[in-house]
PDB file of N, CA and C in Angstrom:
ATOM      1  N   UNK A   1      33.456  46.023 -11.055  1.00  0.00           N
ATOM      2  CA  UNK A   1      32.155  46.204 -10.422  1.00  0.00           C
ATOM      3  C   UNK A   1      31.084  45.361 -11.113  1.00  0.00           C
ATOM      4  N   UNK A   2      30.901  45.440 -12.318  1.00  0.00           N
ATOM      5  CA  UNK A   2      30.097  44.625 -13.048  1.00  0.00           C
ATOM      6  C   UNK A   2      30.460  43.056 -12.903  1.00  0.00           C
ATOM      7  N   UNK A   3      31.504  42.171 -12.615  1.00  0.00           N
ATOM      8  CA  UNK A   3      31.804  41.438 -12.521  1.00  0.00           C
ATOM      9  C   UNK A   3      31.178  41.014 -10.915  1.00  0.00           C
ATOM     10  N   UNK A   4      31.542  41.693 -10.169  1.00  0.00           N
ATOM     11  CA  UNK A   4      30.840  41.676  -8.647  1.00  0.00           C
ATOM     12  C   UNK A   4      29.485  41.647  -8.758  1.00  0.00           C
ATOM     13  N   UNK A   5      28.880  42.206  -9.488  1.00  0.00           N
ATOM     14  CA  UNK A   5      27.313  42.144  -9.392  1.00  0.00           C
ATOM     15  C   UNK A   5      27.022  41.233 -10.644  1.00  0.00           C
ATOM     16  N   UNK A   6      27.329  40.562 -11.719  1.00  0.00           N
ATOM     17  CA  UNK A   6      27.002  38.944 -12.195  1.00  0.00           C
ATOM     18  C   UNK A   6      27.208  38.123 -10.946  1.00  0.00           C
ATOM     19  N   UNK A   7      28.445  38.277 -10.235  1.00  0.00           N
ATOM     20  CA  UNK A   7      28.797  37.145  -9.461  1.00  0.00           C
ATOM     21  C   UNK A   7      27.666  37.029  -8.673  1.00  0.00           C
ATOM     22  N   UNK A   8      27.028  38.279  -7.817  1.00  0.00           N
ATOM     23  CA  UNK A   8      26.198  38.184  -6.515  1.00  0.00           C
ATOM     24  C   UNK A   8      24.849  37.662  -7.254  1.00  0.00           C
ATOM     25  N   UNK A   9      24.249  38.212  -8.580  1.00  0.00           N
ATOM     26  CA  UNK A   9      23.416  37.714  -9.075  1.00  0.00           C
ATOM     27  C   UNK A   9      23.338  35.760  -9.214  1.00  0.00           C
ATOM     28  N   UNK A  10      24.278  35.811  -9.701  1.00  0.00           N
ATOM     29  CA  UNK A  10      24.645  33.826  -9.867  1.00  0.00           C
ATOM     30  C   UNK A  10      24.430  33.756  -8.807  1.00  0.00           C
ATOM     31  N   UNK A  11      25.204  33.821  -7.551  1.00  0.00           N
ATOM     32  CA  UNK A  11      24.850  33.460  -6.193  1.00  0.00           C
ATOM     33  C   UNK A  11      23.764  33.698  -5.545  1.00  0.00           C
ATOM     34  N   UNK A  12      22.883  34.713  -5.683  1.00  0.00           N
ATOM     35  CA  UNK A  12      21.022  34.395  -5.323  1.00  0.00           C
ATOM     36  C   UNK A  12      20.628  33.520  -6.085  1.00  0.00           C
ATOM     37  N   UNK A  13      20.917  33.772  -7.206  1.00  0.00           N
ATOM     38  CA  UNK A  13      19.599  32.898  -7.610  1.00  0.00           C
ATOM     39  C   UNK A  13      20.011  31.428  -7.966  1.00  0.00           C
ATOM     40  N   UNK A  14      21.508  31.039  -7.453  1.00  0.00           N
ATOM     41  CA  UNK A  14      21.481  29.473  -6.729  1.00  0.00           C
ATOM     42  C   UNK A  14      21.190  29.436  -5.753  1.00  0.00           C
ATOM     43  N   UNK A  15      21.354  30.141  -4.959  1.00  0.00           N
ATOM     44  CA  UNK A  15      20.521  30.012  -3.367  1.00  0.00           C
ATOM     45  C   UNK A  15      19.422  29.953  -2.898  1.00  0.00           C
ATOM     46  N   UNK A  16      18.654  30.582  -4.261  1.00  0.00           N
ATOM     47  CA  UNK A  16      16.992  30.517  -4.048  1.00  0.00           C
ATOM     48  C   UNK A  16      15.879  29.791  -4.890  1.00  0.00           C
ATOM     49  N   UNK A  17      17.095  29.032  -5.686  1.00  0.00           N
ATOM     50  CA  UNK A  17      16.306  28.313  -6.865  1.00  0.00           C
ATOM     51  C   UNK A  17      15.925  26.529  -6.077  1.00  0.00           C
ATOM     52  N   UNK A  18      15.382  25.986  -6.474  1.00  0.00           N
ATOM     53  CA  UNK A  18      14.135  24.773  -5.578  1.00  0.00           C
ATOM     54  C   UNK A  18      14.617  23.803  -6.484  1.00  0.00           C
ATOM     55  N   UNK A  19      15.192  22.608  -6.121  1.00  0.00           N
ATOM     56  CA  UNK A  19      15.619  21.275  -6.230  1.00  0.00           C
ATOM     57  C   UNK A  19      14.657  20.526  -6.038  1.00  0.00           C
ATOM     58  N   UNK A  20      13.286  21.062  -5.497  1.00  0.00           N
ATOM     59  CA  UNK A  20      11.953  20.155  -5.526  1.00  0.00           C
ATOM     60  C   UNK A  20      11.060  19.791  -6.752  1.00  0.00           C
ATOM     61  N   UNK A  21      10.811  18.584  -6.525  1.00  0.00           N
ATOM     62  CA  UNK A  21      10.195  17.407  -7.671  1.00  0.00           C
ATOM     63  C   UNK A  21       8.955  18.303  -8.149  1.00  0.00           C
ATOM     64  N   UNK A  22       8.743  17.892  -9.809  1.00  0.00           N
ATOM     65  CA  UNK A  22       7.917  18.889 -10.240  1.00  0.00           C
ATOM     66  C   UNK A  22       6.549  18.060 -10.432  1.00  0.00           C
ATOM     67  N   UNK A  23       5.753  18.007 -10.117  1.00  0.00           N
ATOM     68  CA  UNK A  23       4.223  17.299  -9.996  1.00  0.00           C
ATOM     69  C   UNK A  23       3.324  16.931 -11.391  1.00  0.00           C
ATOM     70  N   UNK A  24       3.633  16.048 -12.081  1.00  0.00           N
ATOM     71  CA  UNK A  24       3.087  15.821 -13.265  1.00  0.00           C
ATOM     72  C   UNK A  24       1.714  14.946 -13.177  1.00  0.00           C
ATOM     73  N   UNK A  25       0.513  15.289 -13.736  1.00  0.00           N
ATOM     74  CA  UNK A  25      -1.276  14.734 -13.149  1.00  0.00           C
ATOM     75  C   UNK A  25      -1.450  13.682 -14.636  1.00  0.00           C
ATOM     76  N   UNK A  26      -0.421  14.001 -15.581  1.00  0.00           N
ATOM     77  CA  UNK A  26      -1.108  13.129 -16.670  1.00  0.00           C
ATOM     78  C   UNK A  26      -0.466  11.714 -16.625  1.00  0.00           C
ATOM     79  N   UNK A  27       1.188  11.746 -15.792  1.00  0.00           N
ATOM     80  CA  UNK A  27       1.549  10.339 -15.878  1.00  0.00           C
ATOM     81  C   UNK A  27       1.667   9.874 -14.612  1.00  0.00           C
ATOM     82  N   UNK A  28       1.294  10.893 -13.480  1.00  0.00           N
ATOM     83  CA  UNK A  28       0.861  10.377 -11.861  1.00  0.00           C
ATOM     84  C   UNK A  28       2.148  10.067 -11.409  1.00  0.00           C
ATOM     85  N   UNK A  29       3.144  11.160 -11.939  1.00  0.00           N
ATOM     86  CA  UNK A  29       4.491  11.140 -11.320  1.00  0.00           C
ATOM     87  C   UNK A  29       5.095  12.639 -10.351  1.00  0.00           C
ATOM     88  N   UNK A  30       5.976  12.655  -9.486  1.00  0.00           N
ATOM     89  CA  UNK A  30       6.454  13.733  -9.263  1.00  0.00           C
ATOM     90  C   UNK A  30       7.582  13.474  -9.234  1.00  0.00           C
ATOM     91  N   UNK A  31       8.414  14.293  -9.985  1.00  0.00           N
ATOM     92  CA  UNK A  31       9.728  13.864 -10.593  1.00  0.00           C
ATOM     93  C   UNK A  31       9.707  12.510 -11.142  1.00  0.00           C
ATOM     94  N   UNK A  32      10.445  11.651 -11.078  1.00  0.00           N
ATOM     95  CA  UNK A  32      10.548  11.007 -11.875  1.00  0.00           C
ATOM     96  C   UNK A  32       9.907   9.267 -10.953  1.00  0.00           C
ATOM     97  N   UNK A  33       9.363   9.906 -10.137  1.00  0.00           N
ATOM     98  CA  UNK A  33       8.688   9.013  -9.134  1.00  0.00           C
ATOM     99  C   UNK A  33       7.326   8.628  -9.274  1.00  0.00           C
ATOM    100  N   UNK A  34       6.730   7.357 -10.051  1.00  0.00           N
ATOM    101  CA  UNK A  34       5.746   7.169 -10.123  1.00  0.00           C
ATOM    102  C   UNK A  34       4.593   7.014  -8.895  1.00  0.00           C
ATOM    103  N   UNK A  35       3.415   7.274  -8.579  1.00  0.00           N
ATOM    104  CA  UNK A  35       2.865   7.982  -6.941  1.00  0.00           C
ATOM    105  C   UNK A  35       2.328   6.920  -6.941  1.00  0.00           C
ATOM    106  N   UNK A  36       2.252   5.314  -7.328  1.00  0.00           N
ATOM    107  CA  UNK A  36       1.506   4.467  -6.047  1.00  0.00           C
ATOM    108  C   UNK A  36       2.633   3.519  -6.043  1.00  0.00           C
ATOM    109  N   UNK A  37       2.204   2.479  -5.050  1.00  0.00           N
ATOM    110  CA  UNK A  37       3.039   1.693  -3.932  1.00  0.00           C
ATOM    111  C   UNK A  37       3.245   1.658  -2.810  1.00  0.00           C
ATOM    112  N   UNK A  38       4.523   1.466  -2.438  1.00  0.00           N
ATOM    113  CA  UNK A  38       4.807   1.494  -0.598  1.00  0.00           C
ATOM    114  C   UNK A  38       5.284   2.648  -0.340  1.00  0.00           C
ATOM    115  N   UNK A  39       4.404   3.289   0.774  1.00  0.00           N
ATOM    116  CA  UNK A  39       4.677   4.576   0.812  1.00  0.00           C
ATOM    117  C   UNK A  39       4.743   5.121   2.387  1.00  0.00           C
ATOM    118  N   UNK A  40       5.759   5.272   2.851  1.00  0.00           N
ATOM    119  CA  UNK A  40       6.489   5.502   4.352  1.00  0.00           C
ATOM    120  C   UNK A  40       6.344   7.135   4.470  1.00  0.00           C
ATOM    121  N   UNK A  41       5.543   7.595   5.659  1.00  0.00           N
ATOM    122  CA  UNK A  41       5.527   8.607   6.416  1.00  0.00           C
ATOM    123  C   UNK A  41       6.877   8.736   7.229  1.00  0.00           C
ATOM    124  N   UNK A  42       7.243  10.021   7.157  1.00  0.00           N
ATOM    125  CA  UNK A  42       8.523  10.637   7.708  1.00  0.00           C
ATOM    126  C   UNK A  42       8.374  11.981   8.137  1.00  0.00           C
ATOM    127  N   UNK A  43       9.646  12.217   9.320  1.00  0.00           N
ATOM    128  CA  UNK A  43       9.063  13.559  10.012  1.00  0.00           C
ATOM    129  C   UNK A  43      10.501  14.415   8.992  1.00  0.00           C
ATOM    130  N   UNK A  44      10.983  13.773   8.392  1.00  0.00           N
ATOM    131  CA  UNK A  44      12.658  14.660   7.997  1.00  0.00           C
ATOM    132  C   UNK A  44      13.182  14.059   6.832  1.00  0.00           C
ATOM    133  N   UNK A  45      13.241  14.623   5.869  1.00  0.00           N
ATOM    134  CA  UNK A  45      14.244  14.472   4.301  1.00  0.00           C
ATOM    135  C   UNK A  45      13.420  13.544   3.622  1.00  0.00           C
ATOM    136  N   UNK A  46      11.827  13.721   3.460  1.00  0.00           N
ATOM    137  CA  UNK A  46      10.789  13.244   2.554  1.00  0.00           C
ATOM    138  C   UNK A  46      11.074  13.355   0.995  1.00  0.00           C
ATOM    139  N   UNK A  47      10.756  12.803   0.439  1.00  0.00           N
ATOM    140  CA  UNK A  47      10.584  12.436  -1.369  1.00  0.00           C
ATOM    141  C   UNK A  47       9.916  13.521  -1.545  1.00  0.00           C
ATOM    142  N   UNK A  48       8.715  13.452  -0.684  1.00  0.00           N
ATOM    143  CA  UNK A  48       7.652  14.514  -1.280  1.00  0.00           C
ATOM    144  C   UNK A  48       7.011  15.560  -0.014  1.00  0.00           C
ATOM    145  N   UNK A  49       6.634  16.363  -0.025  1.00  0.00           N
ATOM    146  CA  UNK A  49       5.924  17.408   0.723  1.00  0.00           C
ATOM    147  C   UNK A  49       4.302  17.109   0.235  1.00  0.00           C
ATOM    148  N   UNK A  50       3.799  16.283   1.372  1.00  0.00           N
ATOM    149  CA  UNK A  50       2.128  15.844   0.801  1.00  0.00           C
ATOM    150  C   UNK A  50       1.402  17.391   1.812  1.00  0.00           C
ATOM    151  N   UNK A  51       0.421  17.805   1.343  1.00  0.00           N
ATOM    152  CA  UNK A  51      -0.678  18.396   1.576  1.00  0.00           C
ATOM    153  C   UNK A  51      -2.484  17.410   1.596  1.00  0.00           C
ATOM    154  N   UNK A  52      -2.845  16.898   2.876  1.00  0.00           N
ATOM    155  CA  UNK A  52      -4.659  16.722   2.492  1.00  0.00           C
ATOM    156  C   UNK A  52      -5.273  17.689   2.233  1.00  0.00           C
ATOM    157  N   UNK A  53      -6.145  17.935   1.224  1.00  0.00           N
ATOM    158  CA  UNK A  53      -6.900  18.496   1.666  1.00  0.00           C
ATOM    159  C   UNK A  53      -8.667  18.014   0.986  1.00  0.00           C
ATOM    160  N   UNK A  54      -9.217  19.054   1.378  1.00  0.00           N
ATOM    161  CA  UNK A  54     -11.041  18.474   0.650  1.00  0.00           C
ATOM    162  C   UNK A  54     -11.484  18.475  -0.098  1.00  0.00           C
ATOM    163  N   UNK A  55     -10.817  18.986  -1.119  1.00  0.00           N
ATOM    164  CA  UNK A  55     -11.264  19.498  -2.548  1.00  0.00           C
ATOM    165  C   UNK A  55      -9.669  20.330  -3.357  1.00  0.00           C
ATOM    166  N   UNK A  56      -9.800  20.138  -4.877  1.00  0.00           N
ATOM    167  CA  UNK A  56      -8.893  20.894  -5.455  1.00  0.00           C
ATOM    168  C   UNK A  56      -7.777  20.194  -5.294  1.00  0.00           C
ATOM    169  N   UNK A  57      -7.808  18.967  -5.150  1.00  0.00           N
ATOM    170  CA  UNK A  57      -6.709  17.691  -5.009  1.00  0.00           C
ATOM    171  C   UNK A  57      -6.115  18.133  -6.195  1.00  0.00           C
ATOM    172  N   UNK A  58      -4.502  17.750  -6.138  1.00  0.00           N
ATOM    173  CA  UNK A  58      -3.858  17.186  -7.661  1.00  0.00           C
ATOM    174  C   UNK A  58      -3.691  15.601  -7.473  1.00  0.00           C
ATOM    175  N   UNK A  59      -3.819  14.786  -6.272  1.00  0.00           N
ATOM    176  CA  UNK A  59      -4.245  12.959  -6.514  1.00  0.00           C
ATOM    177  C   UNK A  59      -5.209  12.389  -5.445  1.00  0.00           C
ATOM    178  N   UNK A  60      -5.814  11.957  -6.244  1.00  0.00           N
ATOM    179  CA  UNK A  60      -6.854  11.095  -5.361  1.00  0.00           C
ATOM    180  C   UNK A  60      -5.940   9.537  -4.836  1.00  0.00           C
ATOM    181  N   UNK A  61      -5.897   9.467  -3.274  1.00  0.00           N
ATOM    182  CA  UNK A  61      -5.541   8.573  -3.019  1.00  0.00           C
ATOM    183  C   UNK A  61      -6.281   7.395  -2.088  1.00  0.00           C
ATOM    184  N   UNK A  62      -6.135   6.195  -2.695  1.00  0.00           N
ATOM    185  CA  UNK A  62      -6.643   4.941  -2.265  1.00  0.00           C
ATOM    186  C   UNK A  62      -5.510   4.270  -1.595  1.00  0.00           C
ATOM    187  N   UNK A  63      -6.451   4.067  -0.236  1.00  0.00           N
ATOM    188  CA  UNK A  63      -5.504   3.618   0.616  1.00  0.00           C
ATOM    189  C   UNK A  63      -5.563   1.851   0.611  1.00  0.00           C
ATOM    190  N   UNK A  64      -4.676   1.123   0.370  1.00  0.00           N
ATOM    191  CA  UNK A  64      -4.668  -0.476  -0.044  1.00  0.00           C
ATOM    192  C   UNK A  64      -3.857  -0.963   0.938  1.00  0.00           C
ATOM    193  N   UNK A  65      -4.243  -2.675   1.561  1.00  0.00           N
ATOM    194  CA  UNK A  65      -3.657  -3.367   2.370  1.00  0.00           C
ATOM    195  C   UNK A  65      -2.665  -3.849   1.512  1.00  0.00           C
ATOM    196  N   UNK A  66      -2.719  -4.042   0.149  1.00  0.00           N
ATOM    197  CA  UNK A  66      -1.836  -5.047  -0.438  1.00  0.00           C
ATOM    198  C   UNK A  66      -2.081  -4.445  -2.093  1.00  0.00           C
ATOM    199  N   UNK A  67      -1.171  -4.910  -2.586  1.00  0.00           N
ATOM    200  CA  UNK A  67      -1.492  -4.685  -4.341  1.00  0.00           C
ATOM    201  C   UNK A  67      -1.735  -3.041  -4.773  1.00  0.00           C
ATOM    202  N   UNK A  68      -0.885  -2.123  -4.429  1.00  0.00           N
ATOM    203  CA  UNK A  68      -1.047  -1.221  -4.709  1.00  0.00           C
ATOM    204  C   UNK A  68      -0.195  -0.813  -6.037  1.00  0.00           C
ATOM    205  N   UNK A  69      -0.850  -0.741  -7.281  1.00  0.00           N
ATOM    206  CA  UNK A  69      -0.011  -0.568  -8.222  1.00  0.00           C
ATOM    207  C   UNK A  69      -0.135   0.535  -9.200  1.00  0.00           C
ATOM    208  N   UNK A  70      -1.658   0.738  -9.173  1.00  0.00           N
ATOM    209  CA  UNK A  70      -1.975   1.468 -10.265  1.00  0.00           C
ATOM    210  C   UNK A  70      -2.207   3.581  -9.576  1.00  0.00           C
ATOM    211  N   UNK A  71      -1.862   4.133 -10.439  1.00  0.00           N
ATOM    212  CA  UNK A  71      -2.054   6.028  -9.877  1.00  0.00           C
ATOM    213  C   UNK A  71      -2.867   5.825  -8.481  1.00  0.00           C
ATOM    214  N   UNK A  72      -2.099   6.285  -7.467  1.00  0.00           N
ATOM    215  CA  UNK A  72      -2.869   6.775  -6.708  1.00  0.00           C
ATOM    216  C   UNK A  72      -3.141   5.676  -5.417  1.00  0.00           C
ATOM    217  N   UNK A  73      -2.787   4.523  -5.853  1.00  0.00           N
ATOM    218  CA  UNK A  73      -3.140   3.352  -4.642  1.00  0.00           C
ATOM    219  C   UNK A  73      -1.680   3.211  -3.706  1.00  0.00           C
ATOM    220  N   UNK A  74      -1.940   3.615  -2.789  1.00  0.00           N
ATOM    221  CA  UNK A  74      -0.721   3.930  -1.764  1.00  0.00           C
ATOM    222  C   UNK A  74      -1.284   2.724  -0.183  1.00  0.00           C
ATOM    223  N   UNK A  75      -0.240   1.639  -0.282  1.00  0.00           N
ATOM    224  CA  UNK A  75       0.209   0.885   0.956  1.00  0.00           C
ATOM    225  C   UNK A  75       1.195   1.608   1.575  1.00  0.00           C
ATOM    226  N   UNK A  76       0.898   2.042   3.178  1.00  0.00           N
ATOM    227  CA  UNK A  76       1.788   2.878   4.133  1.00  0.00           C
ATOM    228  C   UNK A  76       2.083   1.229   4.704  1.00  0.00           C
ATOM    229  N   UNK A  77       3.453   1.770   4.906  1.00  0.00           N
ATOM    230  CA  UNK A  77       4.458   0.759   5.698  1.00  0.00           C
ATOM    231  C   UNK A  77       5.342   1.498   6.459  1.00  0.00           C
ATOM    232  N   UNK A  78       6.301   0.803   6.966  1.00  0.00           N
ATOM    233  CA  UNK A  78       7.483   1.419   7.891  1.00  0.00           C
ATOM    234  C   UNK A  78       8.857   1.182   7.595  1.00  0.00           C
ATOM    235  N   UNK A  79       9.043   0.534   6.484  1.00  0.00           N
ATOM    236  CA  UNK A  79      10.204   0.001   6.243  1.00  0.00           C
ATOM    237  C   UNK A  79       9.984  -0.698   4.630  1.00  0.00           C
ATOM    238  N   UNK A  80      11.261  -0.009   3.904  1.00  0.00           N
ATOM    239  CA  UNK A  80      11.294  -0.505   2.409  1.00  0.00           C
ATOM    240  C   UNK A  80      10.316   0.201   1.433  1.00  0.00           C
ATOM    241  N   UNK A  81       9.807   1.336   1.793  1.00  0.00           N
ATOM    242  CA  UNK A  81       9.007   2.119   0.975  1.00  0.00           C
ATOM    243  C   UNK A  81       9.667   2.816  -0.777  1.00  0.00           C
ATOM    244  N   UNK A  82       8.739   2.482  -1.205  1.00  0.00           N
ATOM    245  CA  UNK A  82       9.280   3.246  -3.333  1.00  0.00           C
ATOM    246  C   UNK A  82       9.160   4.382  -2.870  1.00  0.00           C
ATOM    247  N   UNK A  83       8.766   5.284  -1.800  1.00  0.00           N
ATOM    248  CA  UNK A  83       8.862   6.888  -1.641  1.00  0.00           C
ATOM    249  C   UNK A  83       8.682   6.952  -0.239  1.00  0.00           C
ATOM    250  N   UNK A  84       8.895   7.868  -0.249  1.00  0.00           N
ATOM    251  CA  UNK A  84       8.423   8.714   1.274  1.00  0.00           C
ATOM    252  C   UNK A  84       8.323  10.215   1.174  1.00  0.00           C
ATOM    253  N   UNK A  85       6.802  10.536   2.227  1.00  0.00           N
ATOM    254  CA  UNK A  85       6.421  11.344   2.507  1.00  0.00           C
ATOM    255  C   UNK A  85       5.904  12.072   3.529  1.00  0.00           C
ATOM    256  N   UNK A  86       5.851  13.277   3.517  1.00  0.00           N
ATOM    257  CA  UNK A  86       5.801  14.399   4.689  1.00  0.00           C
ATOM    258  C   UNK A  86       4.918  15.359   4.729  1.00  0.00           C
ATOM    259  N   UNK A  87       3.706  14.784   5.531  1.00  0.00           N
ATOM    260  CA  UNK A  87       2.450  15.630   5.911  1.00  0.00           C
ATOM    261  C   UNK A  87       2.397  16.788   6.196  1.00  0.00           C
ATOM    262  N   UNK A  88       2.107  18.103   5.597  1.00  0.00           N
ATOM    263  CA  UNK A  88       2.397  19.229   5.767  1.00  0.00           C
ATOM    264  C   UNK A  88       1.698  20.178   5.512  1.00  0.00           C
ATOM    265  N   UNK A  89       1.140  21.347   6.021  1.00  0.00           N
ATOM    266  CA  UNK A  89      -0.031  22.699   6.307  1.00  0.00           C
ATOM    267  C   UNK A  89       0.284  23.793   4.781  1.00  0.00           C
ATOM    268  N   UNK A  90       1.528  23.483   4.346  1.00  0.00           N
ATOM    269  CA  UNK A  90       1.660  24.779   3.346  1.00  0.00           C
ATOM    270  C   UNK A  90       2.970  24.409   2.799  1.00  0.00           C
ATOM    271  N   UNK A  91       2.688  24.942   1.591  1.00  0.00           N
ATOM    272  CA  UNK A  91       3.963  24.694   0.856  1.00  0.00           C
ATOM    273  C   UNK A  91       4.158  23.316   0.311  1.00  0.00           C
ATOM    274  N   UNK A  92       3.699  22.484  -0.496  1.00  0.00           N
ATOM    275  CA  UNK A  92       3.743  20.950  -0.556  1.00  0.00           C
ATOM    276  C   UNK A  92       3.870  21.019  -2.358  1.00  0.00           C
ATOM    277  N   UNK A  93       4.818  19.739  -2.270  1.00  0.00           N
ATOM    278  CA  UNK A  93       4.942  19.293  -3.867  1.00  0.00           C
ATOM    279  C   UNK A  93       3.682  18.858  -4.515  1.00  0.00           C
ATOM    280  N   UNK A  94       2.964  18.393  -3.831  1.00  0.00           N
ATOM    281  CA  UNK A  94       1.424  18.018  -4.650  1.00  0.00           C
ATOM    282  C   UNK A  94       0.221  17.957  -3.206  1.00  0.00           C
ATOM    283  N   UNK A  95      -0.874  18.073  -3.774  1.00  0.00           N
ATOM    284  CA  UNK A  95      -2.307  17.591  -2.652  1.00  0.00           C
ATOM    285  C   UNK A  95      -2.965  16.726  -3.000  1.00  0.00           C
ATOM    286  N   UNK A  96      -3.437  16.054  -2.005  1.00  0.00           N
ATOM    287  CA  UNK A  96      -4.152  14.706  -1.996  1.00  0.00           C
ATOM    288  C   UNK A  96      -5.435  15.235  -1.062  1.00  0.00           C
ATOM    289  N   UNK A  97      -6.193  14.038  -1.886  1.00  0.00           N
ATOM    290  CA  UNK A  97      -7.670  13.914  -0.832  1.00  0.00           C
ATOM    291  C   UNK A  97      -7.491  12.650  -1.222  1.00  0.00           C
ATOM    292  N   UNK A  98      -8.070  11.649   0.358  1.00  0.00           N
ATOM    293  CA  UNK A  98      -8.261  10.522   0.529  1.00  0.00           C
ATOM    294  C   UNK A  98      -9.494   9.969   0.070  1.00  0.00           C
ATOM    295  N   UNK A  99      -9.406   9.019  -0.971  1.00  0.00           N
ATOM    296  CA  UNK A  99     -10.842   8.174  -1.162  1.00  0.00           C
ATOM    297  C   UNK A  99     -11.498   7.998  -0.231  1.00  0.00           C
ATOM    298  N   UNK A 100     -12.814   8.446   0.020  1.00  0.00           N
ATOM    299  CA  UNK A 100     -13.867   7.437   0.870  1.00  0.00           C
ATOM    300  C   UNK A 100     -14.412   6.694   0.392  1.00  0.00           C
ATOM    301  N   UNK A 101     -14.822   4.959   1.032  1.00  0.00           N
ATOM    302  CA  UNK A 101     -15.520   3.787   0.467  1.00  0.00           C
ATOM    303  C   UNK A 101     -16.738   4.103   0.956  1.00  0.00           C
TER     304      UNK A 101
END
């Protein structure tokens, strides 16, 4: 009996434990993914779970035609992206608010 209930225990809490990237603000990484560059919108199996919102950001993002290198400067493309991400209401690996010029 005790053996049955370690087992069922191991088995929740692999079933409920999160394989999602952990959001680091001091080296502007989530997981091991540094956050600027080419960066491709997707509706299914995203890098990241993005949240906008207006305030209470964890990255400020600058949106760049070209030369995006440094925290936070993100060129959207469609093809050949260093990440991809997935616009989403709740539940997100990190939040962004968009620079205004």
């Amino acid at each position: 009996m005790k053996s049955l209930m370690v087992s069922l225990f191991i088995l929740l809490t692999v079933a409920f434990s999160s394989d999602r990237p952990v959001f680091h603000k001091e080296d502007c990484k989530c997981g091991d993914i540094f956050l600027a560059g080419r960066v491709e919108i997707v509706d299914r199996n995203p890098d990241f779970r993005v949240e906008i919102v207006d305030f209470n950001e964890d990255l400020i993002v600058k949106v760049r035609e070209y030369g995006a290198f440094q925290c936070g400067e993100w060129m959207f493309v469609d093809h050949n992206p260093d990440f991809t991400i997935e616009f989403v209401d709740h539940d997100p690996d990190f939040k962004i608010r968009f620079r205004s010029y």
